[in-house]
N, C-alpha and C. Protein backbone atom coordinates (compact mmCIF):
# COMPACT_ATOMS: atom_id res chain seq x y z
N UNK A 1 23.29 41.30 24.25
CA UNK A 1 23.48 42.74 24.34
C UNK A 1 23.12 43.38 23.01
N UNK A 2 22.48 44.17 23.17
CA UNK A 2 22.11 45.12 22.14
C UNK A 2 22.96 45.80 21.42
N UNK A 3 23.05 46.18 19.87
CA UNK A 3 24.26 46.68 19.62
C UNK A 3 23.48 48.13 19.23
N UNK A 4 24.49 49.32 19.32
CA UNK A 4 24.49 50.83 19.92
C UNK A 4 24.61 51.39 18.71
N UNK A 5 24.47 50.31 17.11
CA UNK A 5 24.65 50.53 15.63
C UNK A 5 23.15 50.90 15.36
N UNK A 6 22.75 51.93 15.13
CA UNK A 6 21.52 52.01 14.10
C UNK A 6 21.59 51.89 13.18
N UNK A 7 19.82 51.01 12.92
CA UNK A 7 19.60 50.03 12.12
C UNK A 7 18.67 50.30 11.29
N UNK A 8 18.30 50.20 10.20
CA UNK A 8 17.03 50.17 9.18
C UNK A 8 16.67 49.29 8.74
N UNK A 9 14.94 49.10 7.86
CA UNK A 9 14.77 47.85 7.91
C UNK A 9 14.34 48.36 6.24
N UNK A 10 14.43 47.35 5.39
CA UNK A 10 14.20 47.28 4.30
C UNK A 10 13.38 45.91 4.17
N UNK A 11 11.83 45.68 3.64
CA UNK A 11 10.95 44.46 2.95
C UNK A 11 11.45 43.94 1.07
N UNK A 12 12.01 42.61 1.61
CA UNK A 12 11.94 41.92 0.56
C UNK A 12 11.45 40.59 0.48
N UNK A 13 10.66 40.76 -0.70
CA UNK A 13 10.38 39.09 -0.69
C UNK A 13 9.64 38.53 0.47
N UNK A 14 8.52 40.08 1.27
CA UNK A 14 8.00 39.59 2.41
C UNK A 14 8.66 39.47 3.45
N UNK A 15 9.76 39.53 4.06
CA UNK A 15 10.91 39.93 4.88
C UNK A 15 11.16 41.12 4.98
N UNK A 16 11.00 41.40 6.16
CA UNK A 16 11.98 42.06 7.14
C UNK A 16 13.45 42.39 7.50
N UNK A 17 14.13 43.05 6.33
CA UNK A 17 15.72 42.73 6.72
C UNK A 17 16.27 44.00 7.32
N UNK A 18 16.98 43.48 8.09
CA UNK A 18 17.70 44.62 8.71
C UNK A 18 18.87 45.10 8.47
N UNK A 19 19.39 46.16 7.83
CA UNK A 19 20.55 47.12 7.51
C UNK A 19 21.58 47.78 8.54
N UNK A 20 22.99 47.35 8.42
CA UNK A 20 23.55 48.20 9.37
C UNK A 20 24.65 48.74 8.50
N UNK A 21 25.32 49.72 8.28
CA UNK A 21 26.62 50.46 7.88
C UNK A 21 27.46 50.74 9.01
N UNK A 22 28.70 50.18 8.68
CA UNK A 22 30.21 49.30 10.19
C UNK A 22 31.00 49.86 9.25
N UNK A 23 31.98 49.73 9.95
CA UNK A 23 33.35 49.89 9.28
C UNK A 23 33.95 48.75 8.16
N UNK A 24 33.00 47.79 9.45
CA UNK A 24 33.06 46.55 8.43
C UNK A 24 32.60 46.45 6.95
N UNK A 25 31.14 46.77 7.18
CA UNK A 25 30.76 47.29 5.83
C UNK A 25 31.38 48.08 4.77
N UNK A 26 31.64 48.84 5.29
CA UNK A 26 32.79 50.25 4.49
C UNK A 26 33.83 49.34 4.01
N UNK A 27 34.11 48.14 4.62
CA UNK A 27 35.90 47.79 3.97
C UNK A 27 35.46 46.62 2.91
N UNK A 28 34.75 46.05 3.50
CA UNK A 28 33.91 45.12 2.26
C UNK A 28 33.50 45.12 0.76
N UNK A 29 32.63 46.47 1.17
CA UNK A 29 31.92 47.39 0.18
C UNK A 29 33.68 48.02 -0.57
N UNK A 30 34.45 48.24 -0.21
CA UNK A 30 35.61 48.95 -0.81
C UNK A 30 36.56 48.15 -1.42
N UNK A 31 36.43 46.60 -0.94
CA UNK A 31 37.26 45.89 -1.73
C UNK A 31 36.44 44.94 -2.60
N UNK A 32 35.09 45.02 -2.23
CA UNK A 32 34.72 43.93 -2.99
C UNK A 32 33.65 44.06 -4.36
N UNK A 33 33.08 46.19 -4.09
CA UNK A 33 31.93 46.13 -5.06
C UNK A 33 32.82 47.11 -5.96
N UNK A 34 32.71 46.50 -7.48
CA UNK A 34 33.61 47.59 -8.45
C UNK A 34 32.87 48.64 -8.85
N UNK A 35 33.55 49.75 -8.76
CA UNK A 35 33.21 50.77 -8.94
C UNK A 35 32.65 51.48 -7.97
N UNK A 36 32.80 51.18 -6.42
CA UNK A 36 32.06 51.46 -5.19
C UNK A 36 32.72 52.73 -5.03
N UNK A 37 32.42 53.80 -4.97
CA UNK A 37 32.51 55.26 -4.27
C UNK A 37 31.86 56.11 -2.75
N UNK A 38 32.27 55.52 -1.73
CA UNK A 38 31.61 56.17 -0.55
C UNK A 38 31.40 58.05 -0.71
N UNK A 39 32.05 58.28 -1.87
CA UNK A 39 32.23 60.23 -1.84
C UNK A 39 30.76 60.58 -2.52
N UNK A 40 30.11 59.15 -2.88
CA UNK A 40 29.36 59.82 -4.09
C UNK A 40 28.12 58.27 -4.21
N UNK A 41 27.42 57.84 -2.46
CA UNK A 41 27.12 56.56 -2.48
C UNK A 41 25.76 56.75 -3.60
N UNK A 42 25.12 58.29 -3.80
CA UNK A 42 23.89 57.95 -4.54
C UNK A 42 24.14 57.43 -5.93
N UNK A 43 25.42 57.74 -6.56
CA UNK A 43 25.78 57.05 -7.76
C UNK A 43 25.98 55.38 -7.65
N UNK A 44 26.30 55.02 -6.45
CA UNK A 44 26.93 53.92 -6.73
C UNK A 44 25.43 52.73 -6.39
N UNK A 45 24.43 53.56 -5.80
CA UNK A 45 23.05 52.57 -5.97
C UNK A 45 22.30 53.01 -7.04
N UNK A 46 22.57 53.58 -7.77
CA UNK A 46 21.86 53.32 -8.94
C UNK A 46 22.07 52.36 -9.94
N UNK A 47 23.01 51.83 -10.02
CA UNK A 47 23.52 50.79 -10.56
C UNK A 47 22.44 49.74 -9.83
N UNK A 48 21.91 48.83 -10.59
CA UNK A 48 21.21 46.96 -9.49
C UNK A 48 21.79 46.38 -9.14
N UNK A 49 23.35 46.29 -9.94
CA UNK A 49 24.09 44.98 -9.07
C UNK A 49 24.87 45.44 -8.23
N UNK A 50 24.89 46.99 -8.31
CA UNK A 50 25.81 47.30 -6.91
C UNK A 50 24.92 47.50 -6.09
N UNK A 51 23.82 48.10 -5.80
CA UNK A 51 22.68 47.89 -5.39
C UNK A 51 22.27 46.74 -4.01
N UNK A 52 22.14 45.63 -4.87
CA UNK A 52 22.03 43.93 -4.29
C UNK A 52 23.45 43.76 -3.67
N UNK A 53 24.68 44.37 -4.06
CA UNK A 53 25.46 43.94 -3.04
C UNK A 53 25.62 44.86 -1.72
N UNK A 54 25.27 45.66 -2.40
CA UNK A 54 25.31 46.94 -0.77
C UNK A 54 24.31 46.45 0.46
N UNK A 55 23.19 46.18 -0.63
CA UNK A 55 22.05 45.51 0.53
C UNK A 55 22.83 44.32 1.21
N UNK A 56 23.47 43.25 0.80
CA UNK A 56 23.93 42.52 1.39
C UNK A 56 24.49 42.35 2.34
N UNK A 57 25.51 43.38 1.89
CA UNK A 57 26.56 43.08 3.21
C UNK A 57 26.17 44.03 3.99
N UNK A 58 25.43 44.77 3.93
CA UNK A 58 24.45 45.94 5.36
C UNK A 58 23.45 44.70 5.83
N UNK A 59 22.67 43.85 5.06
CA UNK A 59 22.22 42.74 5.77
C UNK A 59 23.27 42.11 6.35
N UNK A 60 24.07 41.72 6.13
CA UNK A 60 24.90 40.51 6.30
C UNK A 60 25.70 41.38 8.17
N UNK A 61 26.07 42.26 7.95
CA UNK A 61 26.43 43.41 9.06
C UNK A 61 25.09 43.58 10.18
N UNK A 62 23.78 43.74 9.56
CA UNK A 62 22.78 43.44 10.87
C UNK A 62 22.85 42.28 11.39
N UNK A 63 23.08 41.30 10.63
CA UNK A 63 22.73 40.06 11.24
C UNK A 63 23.59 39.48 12.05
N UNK A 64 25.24 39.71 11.77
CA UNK A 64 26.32 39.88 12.59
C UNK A 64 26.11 40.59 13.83
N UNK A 65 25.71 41.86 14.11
CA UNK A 65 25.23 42.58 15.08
C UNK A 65 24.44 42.15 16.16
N UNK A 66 23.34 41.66 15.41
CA UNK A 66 22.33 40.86 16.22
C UNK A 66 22.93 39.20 16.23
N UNK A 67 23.94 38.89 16.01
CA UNK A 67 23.93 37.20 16.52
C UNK A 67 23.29 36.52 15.76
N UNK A 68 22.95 36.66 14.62
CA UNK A 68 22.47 35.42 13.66
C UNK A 68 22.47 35.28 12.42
N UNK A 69 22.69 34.07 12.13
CA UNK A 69 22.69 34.05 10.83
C UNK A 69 22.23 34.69 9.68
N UNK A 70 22.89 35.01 8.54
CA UNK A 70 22.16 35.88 7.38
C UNK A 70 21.95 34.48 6.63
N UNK A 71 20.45 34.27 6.31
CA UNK A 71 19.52 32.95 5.59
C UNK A 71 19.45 33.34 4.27
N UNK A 72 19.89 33.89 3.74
CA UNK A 72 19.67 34.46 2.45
C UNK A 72 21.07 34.73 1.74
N UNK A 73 21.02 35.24 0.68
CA UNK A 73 22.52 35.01 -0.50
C UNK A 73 21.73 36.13 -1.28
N UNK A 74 22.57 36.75 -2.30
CA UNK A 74 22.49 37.87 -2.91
C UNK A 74 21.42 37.51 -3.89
N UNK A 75 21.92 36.13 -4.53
CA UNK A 75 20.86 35.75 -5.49
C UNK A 75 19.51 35.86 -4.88
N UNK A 76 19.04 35.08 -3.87
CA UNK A 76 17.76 35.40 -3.22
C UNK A 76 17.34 37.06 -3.60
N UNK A 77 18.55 37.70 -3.23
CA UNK A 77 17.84 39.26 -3.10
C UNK A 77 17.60 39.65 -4.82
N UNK A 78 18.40 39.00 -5.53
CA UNK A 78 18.04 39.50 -7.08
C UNK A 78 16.67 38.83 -7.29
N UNK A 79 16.54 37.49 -7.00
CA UNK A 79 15.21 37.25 -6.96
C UNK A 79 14.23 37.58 -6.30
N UNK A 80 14.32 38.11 -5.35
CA UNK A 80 12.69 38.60 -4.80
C UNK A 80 12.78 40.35 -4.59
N UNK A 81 13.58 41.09 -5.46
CA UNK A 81 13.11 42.70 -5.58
C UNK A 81 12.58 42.28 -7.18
N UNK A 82 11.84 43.09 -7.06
CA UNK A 82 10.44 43.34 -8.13
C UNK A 82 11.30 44.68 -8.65
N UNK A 83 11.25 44.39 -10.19
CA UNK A 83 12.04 45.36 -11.10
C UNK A 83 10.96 46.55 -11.12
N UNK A 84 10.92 47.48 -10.54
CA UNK A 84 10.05 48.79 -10.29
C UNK A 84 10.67 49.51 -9.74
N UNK A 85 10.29 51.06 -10.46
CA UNK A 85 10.98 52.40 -10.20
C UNK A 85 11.11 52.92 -8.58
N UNK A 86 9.17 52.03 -8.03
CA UNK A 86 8.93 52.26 -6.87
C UNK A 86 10.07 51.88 -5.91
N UNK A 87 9.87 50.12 -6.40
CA UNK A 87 11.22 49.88 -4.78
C UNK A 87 12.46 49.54 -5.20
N UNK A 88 12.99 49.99 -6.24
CA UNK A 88 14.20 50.67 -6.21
C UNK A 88 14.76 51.52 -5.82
N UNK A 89 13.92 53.06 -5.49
CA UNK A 89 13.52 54.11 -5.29
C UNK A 89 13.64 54.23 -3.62
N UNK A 90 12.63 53.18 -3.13
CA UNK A 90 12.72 53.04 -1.82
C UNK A 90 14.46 51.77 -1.36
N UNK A 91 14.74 51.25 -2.02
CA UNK A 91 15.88 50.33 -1.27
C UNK A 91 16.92 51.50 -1.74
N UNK A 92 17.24 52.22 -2.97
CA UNK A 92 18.87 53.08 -2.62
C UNK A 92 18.02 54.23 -1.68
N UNK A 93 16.78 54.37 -1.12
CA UNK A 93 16.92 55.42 -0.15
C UNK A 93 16.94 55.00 1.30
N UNK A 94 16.78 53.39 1.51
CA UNK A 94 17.06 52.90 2.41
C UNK A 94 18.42 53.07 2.83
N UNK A 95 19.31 52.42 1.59
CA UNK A 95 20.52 52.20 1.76
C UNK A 95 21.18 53.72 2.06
N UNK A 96 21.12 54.88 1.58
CA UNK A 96 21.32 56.06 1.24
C UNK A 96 21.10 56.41 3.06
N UNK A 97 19.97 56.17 3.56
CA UNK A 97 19.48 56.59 5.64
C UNK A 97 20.65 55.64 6.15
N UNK A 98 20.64 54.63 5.92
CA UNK A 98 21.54 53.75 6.84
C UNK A 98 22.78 54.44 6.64
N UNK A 99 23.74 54.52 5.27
CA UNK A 99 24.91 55.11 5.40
C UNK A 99 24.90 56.31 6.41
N UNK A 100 24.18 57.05 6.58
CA UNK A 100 23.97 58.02 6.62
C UNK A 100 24.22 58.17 8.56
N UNK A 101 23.11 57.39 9.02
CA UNK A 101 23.19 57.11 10.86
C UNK A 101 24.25 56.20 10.51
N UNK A 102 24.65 55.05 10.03
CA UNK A 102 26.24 54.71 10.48
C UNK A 102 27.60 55.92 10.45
N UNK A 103 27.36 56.87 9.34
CA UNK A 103 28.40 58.14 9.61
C UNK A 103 28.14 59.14 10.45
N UNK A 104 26.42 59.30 11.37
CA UNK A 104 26.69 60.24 12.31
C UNK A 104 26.68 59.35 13.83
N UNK A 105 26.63 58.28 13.92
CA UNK A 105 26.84 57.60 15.14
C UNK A 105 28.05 57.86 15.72
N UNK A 106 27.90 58.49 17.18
CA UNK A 106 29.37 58.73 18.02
C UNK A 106 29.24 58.48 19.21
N UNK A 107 30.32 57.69 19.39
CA UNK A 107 30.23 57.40 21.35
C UNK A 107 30.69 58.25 21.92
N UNK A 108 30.80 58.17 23.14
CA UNK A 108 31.77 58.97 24.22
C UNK A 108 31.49 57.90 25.26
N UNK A 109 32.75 58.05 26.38
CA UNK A 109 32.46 57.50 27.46
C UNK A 109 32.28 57.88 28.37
N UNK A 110 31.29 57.55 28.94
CA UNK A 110 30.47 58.61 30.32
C UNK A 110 31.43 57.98 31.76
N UNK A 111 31.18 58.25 32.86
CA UNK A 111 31.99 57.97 33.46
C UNK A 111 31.67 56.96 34.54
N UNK A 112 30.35 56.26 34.22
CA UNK A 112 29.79 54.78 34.28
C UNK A 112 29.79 54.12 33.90
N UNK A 113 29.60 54.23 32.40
CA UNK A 113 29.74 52.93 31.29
C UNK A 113 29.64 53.46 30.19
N UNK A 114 29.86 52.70 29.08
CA UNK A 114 29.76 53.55 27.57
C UNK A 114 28.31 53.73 27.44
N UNK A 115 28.57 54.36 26.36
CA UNK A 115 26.96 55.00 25.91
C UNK A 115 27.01 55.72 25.05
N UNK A 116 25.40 55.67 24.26
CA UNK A 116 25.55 56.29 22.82
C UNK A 116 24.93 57.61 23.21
N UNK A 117 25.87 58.31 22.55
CA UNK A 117 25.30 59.83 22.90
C UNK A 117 25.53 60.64 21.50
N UNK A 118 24.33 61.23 21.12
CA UNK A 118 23.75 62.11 19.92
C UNK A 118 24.30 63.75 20.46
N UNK A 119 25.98 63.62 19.35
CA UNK A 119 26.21 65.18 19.91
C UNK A 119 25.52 66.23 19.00
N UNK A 120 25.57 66.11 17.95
CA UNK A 120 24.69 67.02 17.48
C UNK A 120 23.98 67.57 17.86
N UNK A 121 22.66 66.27 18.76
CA UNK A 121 21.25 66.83 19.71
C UNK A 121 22.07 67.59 20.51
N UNK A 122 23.07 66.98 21.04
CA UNK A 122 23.66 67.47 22.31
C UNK A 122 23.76 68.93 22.06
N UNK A 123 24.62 69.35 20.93
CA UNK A 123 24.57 70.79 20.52
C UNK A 123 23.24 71.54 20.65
N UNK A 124 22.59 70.85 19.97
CA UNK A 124 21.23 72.10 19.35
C UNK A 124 20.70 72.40 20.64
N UNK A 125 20.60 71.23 21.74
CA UNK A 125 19.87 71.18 23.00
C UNK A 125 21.13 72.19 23.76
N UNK A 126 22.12 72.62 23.52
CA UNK A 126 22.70 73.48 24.12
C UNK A 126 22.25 74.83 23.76
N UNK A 127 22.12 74.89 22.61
CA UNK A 127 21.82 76.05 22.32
C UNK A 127 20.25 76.82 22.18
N UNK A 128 19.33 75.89 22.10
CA UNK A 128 17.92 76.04 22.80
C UNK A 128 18.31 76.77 24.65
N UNK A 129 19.51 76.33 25.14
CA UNK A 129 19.11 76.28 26.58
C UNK A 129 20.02 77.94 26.91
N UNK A 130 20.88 78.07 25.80
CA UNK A 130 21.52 78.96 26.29
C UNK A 130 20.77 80.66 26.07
């Protein structure tokens, strides 16, 4: 089964990794990276080593999601990002989108089965119609 978490993908090291932001993530990230601030996440990826751990456990959270193993360790990720303004630039703005659809993701339950439903769209598409 597919999970109803949107996902982003960030290239390292020639890989494909996939990013998710959970609650899980959030409690991880809160007990485990020092100095971690969810009020204020663009500060807290500018830092590299908070950085490499945020990526982690948002990897480590896709891969949970999807059923498989995370093959990789943080060290891997310190070793294969390339010290450049460029994809630094691009991984805290990765990380920065993912937080971002993990805090506007909202269910409701329809009265068939669950389902992910975009209220926001839901709004604007109300108000286009009205």
């Amino acid at each position: 089964m597919e999970s109803a978490v949107k996902m982003r993908s960030v290239t390292i090291g020639g890989r494909e990794i996939k990013l998710a932001y959970t609650l899980d993530a959030y409690i991880e990230m809160s007990e485990t990276i020092e100095g971690f601030d969810m009020g204020d996440i663009k500060k807290a990826v500018t830092n590299p080593k908070r950085m490499v751990d945020i990526l982690f456990i948002m990897a480590n959270n896709a891969a949970k999601l999807n059923g498989t193993p995370l093959d990789f360790d943080r060290e891997w990720l310190r070793l294969h990002i390339p010290v450049s303004t460029r994809k630094f630039v691009s991984l805290q703005l990765a990380i920065i989108h993912t937080v971002t659809d993990g805090m506007e993701m909202e269910t409701e339950l329809s009265a068939e089965e669950d389902q992910e439903v975009d209220l926001v769209l839901r709004e604007l598409q109300k108000k286009r119609t009205d």
